[in-house]
C-alpha atoms as a PDB file:
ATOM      1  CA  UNK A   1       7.059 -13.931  -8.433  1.00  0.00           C
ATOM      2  CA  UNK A   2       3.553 -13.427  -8.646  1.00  0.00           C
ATOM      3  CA  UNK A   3       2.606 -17.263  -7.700  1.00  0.00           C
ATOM      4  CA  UNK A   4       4.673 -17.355  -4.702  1.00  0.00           C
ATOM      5  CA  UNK A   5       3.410 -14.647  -3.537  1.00  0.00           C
ATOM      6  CA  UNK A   6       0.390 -15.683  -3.763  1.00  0.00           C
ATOM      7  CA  UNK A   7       1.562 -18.831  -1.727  1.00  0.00           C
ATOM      8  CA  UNK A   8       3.301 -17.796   1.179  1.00  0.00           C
ATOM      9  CA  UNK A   9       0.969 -14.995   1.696  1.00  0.00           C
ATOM     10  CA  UNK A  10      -1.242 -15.125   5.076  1.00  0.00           C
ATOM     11  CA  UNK A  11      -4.714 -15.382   4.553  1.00  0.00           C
ATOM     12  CA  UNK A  12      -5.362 -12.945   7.060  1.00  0.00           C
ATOM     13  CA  UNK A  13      -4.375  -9.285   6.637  1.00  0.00           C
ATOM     14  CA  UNK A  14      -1.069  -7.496   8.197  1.00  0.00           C
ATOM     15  CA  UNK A  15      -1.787  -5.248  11.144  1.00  0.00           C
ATOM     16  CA  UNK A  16      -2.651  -1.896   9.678  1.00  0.00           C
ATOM     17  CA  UNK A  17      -3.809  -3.246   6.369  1.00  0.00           C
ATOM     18  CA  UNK A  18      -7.970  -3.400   5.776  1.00  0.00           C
ATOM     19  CA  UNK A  19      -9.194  -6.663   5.288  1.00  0.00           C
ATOM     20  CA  UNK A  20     -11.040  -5.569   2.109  1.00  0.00           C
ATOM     21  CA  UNK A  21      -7.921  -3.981   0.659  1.00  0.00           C
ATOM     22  CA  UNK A  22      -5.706  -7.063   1.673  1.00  0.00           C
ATOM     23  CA  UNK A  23      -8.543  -9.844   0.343  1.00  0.00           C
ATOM     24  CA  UNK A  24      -9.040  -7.557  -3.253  1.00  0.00           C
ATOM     25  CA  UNK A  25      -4.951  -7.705  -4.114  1.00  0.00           C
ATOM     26  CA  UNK A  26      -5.264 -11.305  -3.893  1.00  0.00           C
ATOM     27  CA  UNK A  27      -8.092 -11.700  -5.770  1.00  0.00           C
ATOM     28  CA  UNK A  28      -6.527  -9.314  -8.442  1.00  0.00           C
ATOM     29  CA  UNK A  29      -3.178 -11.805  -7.896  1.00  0.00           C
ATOM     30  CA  UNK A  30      -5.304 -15.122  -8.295  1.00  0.00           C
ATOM     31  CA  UNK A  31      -7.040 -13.494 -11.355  1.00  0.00           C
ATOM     32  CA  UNK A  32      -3.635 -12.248 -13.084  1.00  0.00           C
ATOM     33  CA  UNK A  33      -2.804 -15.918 -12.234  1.00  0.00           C
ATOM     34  CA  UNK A  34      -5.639 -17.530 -14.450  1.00  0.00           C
ATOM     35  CA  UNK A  35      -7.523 -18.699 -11.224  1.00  0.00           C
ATOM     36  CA  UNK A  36     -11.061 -16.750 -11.529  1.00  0.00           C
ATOM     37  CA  UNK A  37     -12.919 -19.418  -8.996  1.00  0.00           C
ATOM     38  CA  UNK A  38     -10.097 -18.745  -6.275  1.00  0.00           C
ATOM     39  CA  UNK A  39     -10.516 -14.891  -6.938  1.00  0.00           C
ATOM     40  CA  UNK A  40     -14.476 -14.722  -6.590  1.00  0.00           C
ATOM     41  CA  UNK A  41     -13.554 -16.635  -3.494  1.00  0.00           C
ATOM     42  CA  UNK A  42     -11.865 -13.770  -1.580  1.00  0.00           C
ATOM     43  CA  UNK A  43     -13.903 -11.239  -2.934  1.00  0.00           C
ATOM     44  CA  UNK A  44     -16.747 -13.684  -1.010  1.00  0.00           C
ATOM     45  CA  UNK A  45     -14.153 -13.471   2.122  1.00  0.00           C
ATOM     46  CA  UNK A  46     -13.685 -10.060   2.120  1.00  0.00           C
ATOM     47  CA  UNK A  47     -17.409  -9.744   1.556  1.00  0.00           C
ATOM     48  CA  UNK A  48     -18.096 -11.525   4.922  1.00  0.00           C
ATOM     49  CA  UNK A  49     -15.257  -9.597   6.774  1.00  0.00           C
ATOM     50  CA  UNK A  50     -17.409  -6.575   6.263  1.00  0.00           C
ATOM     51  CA  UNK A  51     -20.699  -7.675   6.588  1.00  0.00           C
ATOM     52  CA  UNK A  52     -19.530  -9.224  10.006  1.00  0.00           C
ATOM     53  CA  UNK A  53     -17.708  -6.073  11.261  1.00  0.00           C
ATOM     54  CA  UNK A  54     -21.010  -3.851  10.619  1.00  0.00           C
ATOM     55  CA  UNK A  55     -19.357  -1.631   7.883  1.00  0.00           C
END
């Protein structure tokens, strides 16, 4: 369930969810999935998303 999730899941967040909290449950997905390179990658995406939005 987990991997299609993870699939057919937008890359950008739902209206009302933060971008950090949205980008860290896939990262924790990816990781649960055995995919640590993917996860660093939207911790780096979240990462941006905040550093580009001042916070």
């Amino acid at each position: 369930m987990l991997a299609d999730w993870i699939k057919t899941a937008d890359l950008l967040p739902p209206k009302g969810v933060p971008a950090l909290a949205w980008h860290g449950a896939r990262a924790q997905a990816l990781l649960r999935l055995q995919n640590p390179q993917a996860a660093l990658t939207e911790v780096e995406i979240a990462r941006q998303r905040q550093h580009s939005f001042g916070r």
